[in-house]
Protein backbone atom coordinates (compact mmCIF):
# COMPACT_ATOMS: atom_id res chain seq x y z
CA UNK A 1 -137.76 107.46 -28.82
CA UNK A 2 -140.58 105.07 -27.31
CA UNK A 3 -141.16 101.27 -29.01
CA UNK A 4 -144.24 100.80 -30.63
CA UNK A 5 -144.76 98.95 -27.50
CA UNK A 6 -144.28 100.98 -25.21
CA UNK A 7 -146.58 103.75 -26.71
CA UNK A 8 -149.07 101.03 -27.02
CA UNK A 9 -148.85 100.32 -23.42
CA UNK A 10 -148.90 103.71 -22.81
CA UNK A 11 -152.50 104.00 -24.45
CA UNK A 12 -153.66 101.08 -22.93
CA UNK A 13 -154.45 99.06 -26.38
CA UNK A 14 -154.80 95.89 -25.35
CA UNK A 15 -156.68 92.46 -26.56
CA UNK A 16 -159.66 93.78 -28.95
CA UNK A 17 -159.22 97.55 -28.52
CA UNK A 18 -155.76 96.32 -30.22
CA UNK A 19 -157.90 95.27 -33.79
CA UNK A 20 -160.07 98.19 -33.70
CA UNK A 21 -157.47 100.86 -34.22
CA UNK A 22 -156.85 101.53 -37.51
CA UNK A 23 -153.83 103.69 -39.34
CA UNK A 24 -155.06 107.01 -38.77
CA UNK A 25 -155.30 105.96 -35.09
CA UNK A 26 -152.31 104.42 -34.87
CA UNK A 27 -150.62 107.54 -36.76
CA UNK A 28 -152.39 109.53 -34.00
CA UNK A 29 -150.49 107.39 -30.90
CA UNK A 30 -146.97 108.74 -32.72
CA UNK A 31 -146.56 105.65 -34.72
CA UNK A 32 -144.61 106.45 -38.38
CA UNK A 33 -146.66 105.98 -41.18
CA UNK A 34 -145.22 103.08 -42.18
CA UNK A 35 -145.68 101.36 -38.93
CA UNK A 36 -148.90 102.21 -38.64
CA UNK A 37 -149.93 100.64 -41.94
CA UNK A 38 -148.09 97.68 -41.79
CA UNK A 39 -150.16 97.23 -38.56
CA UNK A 40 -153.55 98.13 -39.93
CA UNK A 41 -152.80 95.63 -42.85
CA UNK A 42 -151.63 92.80 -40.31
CA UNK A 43 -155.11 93.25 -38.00
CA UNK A 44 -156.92 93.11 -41.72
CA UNK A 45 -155.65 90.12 -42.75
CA UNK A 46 -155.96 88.94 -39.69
CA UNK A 47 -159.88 89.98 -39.60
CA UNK A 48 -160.16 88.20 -43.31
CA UNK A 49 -158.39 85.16 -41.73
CA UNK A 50 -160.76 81.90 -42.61
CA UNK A 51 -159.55 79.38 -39.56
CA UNK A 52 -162.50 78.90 -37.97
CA UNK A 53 -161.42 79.26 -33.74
CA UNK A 54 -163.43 79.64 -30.91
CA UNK A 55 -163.17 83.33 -29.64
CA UNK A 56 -161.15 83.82 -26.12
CA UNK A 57 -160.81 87.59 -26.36
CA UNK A 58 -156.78 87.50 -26.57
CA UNK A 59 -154.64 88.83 -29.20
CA UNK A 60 -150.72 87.98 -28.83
CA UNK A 61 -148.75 90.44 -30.77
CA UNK A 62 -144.92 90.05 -31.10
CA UNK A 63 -142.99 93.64 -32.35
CA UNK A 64 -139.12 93.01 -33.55
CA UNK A 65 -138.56 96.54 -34.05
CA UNK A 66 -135.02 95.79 -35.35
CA UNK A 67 -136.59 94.84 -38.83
CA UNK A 68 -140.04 96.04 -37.73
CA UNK A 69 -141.19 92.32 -38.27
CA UNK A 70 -144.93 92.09 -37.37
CA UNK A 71 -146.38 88.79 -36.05
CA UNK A 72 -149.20 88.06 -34.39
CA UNK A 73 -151.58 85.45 -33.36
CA UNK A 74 -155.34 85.28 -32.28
CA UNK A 75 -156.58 82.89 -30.29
């Protein structure tokens, strides 16, 4: 079975294309429905964050799949 990375990779999500997808979209890459909300709820909270920072187009995403942790951070 692929990582969530790995199919990821495999669609080429990357940087902002990576907090446009949503849970349908994610759903539609082979991610489990859970996976694929806990994601679209991290890139919404992460949208709704307040911290005002200056915009350089990166996301950093870290995926421990053993406990299917999600943390990010955008810079």
């Amino acid at each position: 079975m692929e990582s969530h990375f790995e199919i990821l990779h495999k669609e080429e999500i990357t940087g902002l294309d990576f907090l446009e997808t949503t849970k349908e979209k994610f759903q539609s890459y082979g991610l489990k429905r859970g996976s694929a909300t806990r994601l679209a709820k991290f890139i919404a909270d992460l949208k709704k964050s307040n911290t005002p920072k200056s915009n350089t187009g990166t996301v950093y995403v870290f995926v421990d799949n053993s406990n299917l942790f999600i943390e990010g951070k955008y810079t």
